[in-house]
N, C-alpha and C. Protein backbone atom coordinates (compact mmCIF):
# COMPACT_ATOMS: atom_id res chain seq x y z
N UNK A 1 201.65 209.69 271.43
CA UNK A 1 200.91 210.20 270.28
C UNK A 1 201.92 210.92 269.39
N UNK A 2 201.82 211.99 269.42
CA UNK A 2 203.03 213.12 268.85
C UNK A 2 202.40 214.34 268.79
N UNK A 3 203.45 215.43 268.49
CA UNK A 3 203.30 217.07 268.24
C UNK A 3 202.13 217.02 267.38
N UNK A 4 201.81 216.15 266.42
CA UNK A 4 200.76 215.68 265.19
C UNK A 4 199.04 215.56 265.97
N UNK A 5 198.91 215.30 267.06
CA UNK A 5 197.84 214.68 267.77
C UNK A 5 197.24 216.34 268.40
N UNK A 6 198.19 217.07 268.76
CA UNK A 6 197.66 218.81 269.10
C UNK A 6 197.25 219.89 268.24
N UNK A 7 197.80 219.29 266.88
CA UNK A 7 197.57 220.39 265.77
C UNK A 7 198.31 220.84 265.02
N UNK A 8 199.65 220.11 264.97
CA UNK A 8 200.80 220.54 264.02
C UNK A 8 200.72 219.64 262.91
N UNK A 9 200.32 220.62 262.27
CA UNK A 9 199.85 219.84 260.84
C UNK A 9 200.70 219.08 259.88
N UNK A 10 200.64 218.06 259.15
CA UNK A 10 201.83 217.58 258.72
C UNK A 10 201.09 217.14 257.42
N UNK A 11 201.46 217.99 256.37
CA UNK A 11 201.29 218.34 254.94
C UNK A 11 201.30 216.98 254.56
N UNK A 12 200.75 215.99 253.68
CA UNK A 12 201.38 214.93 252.93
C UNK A 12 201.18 213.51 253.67
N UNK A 13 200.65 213.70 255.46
CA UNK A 13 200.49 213.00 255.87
C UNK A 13 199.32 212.64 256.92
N UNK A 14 198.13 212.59 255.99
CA UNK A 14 196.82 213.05 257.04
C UNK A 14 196.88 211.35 257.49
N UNK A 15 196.82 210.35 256.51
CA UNK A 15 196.64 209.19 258.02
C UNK A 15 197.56 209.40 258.99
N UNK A 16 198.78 209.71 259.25
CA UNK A 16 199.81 209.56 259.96
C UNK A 16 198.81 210.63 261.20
N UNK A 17 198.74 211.77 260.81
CA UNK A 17 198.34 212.84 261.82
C UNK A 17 196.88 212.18 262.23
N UNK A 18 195.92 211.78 261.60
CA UNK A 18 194.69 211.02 261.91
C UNK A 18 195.32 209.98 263.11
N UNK A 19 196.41 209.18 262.59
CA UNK A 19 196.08 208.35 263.94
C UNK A 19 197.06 208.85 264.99
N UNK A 20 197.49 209.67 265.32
CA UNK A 20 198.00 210.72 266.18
C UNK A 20 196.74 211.50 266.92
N UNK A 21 195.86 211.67 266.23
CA UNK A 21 194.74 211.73 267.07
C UNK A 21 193.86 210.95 267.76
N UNK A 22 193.66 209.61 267.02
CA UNK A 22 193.03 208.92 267.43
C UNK A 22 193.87 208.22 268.76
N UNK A 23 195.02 208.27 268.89
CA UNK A 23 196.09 207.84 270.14
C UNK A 23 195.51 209.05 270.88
N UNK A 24 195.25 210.16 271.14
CA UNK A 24 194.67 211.09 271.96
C UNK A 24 193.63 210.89 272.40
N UNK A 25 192.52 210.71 271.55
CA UNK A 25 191.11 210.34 272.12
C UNK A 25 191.23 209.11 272.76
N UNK A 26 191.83 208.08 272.41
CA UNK A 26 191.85 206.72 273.24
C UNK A 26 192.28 207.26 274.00
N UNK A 27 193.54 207.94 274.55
CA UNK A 27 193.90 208.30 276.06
C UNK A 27 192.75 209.05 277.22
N UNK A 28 192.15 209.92 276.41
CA UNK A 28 191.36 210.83 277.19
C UNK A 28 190.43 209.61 277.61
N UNK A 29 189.96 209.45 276.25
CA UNK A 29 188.50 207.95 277.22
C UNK A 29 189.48 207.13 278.05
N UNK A 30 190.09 206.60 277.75
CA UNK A 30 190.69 205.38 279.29
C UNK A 30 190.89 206.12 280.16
N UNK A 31 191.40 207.58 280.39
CA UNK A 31 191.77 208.35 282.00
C UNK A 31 190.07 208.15 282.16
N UNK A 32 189.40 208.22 281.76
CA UNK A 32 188.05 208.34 282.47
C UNK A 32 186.90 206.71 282.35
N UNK A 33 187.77 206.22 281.63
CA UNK A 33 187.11 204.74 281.93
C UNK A 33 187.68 203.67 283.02
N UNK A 34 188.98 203.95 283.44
CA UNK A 34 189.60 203.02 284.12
C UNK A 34 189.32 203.19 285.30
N UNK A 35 189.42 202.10 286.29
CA UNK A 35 189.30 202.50 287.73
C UNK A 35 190.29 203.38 288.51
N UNK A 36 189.64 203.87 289.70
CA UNK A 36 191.06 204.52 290.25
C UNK A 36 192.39 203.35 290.42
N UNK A 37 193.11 204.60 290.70
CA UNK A 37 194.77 204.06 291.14
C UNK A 37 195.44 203.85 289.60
N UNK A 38 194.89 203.88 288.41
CA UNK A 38 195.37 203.59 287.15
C UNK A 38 195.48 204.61 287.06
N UNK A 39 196.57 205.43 285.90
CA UNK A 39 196.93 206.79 285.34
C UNK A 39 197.02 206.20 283.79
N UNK A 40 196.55 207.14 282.82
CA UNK A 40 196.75 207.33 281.41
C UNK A 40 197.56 208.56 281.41
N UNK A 41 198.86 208.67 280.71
CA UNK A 41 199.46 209.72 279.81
C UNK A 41 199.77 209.87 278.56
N UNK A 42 199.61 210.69 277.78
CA UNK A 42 199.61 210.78 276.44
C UNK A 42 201.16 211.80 276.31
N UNK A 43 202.27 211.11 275.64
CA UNK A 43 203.06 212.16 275.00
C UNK A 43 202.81 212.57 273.68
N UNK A 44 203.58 213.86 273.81
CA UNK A 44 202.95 214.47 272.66
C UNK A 44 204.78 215.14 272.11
N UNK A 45 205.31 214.30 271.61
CA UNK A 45 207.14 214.54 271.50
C UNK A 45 206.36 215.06 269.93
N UNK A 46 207.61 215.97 269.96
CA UNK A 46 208.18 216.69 268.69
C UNK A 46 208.91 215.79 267.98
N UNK A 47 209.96 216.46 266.73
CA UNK A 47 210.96 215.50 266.61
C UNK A 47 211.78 215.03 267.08
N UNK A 48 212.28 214.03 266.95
CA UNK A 48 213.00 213.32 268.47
C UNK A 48 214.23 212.78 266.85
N UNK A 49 215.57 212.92 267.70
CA UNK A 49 216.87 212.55 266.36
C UNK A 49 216.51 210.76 266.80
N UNK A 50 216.17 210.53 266.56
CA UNK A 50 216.32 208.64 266.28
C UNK A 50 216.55 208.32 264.66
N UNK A 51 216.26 206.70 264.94
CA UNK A 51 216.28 206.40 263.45
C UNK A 51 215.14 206.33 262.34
N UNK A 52 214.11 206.59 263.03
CA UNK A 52 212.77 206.89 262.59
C UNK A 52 212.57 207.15 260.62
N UNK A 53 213.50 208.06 260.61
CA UNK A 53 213.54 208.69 259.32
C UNK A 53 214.39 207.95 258.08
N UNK A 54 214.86 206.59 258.84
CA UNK A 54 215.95 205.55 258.01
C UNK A 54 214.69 204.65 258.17
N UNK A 55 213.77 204.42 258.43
CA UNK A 55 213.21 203.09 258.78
C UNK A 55 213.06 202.38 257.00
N UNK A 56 212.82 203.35 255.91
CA UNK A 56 212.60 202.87 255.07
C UNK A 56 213.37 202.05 254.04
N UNK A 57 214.76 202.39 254.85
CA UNK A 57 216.10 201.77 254.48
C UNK A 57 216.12 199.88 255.04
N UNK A 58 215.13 199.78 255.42
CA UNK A 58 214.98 198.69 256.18
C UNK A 58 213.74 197.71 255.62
N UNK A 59 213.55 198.27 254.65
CA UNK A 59 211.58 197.86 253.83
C UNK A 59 211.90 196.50 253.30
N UNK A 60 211.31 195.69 253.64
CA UNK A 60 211.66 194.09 253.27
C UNK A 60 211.30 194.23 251.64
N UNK A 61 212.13 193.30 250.97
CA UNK A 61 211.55 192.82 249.54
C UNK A 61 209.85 193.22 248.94
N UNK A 62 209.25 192.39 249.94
CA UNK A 62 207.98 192.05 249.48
C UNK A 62 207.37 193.04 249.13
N UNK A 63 207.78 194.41 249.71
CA UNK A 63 207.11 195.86 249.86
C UNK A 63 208.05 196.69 249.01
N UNK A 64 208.56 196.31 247.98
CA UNK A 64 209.82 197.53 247.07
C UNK A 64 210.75 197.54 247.75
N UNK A 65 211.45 196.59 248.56
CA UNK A 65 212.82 196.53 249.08
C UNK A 65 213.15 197.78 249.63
N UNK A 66 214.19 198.01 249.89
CA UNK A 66 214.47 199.25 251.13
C UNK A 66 214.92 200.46 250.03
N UNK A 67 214.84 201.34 250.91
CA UNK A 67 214.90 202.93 250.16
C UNK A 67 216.33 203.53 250.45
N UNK A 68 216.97 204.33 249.56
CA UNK A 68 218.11 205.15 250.04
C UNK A 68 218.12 206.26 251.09
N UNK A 69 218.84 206.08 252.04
CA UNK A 69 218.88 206.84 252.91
C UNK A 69 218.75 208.50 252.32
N UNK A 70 217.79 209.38 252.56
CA UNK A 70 218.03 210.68 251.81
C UNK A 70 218.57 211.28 252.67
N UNK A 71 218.94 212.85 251.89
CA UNK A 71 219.17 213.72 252.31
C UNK A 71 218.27 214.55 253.57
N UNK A 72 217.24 214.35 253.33
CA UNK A 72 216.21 214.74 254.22
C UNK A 72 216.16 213.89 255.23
N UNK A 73 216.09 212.95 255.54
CA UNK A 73 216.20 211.94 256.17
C UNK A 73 217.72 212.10 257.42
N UNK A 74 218.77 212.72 256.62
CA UNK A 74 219.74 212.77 257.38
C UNK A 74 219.47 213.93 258.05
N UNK A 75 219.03 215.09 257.25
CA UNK A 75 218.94 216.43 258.15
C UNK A 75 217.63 216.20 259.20
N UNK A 76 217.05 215.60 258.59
CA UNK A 76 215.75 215.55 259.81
C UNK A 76 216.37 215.46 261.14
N UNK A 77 216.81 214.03 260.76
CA UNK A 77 217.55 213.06 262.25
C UNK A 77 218.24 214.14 263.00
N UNK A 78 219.33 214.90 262.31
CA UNK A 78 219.96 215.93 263.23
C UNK A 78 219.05 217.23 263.47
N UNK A 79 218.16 217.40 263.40
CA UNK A 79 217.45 218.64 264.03
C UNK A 79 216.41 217.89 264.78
N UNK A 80 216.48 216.51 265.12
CA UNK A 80 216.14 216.35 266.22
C UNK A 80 216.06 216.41 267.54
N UNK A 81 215.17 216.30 268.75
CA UNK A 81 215.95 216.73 270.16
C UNK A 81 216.48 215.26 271.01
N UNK A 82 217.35 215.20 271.10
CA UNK A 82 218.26 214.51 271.78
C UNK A 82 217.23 213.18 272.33
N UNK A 83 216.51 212.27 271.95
CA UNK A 83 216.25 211.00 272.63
C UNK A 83 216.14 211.44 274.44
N UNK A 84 217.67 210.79 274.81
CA UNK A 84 217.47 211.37 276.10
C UNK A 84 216.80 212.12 276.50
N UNK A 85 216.87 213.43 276.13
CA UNK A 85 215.99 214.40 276.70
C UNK A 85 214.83 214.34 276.83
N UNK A 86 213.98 213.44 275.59
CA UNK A 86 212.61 213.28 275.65
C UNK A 86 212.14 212.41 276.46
N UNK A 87 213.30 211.23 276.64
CA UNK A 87 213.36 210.43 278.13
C UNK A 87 213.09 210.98 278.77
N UNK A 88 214.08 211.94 279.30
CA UNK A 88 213.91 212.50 280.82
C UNK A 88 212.44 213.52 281.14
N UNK A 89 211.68 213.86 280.06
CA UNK A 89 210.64 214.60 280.22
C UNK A 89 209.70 213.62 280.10
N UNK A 90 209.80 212.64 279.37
CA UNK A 90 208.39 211.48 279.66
C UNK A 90 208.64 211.33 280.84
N UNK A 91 209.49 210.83 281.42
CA UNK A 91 209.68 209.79 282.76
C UNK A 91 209.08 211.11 283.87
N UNK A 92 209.68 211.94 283.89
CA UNK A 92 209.14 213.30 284.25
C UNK A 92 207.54 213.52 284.53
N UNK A 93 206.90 213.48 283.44
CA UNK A 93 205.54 213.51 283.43
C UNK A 93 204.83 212.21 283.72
N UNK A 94 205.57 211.05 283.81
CA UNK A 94 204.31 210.18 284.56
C UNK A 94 204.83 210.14 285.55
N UNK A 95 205.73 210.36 286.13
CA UNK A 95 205.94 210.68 287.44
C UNK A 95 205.19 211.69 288.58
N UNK A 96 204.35 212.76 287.40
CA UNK A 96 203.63 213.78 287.98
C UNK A 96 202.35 213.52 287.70
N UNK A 97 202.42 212.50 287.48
CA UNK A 97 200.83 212.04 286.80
C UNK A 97 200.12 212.88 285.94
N UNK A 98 201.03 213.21 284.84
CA UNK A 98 200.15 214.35 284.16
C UNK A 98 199.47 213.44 282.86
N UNK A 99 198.61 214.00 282.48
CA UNK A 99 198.02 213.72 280.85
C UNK A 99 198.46 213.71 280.00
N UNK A 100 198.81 215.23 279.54
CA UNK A 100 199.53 215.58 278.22
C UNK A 100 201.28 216.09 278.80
N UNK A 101 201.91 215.15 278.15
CA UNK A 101 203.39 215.35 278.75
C UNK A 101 203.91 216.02 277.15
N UNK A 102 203.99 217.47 277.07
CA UNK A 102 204.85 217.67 276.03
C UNK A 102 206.33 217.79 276.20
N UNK A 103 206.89 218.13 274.87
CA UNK A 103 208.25 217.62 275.03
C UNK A 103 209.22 218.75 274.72
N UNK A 104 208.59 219.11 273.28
CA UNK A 104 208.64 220.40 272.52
C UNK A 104 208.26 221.81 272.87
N UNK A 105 208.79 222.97 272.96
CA UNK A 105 207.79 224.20 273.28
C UNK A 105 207.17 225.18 271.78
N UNK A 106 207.69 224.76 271.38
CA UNK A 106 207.63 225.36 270.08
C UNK A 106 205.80 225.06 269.60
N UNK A 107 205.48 223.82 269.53
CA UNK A 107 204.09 222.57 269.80
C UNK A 107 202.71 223.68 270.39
N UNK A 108 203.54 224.83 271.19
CA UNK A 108 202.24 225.67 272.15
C UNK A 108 201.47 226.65 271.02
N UNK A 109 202.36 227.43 270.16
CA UNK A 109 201.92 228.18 269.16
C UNK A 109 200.72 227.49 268.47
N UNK A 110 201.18 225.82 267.81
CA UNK A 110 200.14 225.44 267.57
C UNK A 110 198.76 225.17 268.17
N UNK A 111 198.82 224.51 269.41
CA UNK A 111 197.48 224.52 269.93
C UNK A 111 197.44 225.73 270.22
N UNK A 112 197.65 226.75 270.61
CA UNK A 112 196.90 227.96 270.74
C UNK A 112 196.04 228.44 269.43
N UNK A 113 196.68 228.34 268.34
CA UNK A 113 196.09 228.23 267.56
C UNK A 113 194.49 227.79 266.99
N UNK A 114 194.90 226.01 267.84
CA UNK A 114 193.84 225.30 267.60
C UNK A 114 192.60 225.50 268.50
N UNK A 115 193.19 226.06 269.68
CA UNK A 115 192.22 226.71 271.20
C UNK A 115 191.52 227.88 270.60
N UNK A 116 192.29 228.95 270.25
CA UNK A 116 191.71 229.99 269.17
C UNK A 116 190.50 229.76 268.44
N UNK A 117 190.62 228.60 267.22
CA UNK A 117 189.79 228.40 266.30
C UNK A 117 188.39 227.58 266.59
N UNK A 118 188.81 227.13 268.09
CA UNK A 118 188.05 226.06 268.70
C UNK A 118 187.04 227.01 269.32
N UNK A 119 187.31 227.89 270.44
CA UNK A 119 186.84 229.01 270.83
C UNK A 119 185.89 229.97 269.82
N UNK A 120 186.32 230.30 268.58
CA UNK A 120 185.45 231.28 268.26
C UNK A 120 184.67 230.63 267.44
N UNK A 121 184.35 229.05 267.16
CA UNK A 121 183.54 228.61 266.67
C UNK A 121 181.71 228.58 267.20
N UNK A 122 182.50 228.00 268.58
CA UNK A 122 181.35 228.58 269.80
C UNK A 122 181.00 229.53 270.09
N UNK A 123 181.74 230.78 269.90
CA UNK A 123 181.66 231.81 269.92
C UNK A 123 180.72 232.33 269.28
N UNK A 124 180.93 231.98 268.00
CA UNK A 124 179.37 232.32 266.55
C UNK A 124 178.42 231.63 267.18
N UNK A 125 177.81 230.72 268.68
CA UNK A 125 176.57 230.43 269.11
C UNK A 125 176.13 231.25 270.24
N UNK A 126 177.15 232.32 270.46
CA UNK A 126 176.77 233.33 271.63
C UNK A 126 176.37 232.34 273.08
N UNK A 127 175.43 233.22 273.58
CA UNK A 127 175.11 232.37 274.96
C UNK A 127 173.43 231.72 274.99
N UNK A 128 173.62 231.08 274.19
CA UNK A 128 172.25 230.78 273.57
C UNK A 128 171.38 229.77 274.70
N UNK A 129 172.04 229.29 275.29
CA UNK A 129 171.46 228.06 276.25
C UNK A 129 170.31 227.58 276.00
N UNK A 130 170.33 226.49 276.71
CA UNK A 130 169.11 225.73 276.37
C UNK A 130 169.42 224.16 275.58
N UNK A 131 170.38 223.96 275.60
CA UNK A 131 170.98 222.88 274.65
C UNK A 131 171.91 221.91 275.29
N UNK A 132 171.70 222.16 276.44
CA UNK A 132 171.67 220.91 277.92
C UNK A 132 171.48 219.57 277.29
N UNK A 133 170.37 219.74 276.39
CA UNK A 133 169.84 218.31 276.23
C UNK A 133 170.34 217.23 275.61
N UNK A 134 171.40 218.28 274.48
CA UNK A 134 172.12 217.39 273.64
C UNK A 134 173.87 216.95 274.13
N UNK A 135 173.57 217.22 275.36
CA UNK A 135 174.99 216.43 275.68
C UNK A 135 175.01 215.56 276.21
N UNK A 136 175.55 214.80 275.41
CA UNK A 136 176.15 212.89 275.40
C UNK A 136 176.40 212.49 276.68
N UNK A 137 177.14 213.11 277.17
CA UNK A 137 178.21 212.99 278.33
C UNK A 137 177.17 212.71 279.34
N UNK A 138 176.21 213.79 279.53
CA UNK A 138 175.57 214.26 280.78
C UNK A 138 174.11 212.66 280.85
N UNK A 139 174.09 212.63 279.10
CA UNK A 139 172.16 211.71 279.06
C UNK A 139 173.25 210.71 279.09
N UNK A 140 174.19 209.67 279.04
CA UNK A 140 174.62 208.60 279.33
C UNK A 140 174.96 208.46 281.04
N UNK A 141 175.45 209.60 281.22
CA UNK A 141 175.36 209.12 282.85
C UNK A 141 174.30 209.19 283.78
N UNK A 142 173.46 209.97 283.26
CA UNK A 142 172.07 209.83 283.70
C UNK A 142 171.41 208.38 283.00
N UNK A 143 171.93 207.92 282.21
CA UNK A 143 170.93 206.64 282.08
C UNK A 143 171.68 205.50 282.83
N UNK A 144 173.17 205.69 283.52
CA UNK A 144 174.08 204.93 284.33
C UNK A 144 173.39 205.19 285.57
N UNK A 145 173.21 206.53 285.96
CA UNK A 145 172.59 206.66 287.27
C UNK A 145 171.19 205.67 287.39
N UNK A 146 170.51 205.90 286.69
CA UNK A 146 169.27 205.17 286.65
C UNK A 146 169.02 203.91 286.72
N UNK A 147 170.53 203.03 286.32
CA UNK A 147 170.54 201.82 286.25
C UNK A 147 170.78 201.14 287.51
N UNK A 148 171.81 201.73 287.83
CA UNK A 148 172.20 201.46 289.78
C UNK A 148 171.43 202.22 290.77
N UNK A 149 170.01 202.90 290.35
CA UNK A 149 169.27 202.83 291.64
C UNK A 149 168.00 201.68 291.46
N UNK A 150 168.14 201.47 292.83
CA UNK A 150 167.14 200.00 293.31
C UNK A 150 165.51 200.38 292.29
């Protein structure tokens, strides 16, 4: 996915961060749709120095031919974290079978953030209960249960 998929907002580029999320939610549903013995992990890398930031230097004809390598483009690449390294922490995390394999630490400020804002939204509904009824989760598997008894 990327740092983009937890909540690090990226000014200028809401499809990009949109489907950074949507690579998240597909992960979460397949860990829970697939059968056992299958694992889903979602990375969630920061900037990583690749060539990522030249790709546009590469834009075929048909699309405005390729772009000049910028300045930004060069500094990006070098305040990236080392490739390797993000290797060795993916390979790392599906090795531990984890979910969310981050890469970055810096990435935590933001979702705390987003845990924060997430939290006191619910928060403004107090402990109101009673609203059992409207969860998805719970009336679909109850209508699964219902289907597989005789």
């Amino acid at each position: 996915a990327s740092e983009h998929a937890v909540g690090v907002p990226f000014a200028g580029n809401g499809f990009y961060t949109a489907s950074k999320h949507a690579v998240l939610a597909l992960g979460d549903v397949l860990r829970r749709e697939l059968p056992p013995g299958f694992g889903v992990s979602v990375m969630i890398p920061g900037l990583t120095a690749t060539g990522l930031w030249r790709s546009g230097s590469r834009r075929p004809e048909e699309f405005g031919g390729p772009l000049a390598d910028s300045e930004m483009a060069q500094r990006v690449i070098a305040a990236g974290m080392d490739p390797m390294v993000v290797a060795e922490r993916a390979l790392d995390g599906v090795g531990a079978q984890r979910f969310l394999i981050a890469t970055h630490p810096h990435v935590r400020a933001y979702t705390d953030q987003r845990t924060s804002e997430m939290t006191a939204a619910f928060d403004v509904l107090g402990n109101a209960g009673g609203d059992e009824s409207f969860d998805v989760s719970a009336i679909i598997a109850s209508i699964r249960s219902e289907r597989r008894s005789p």
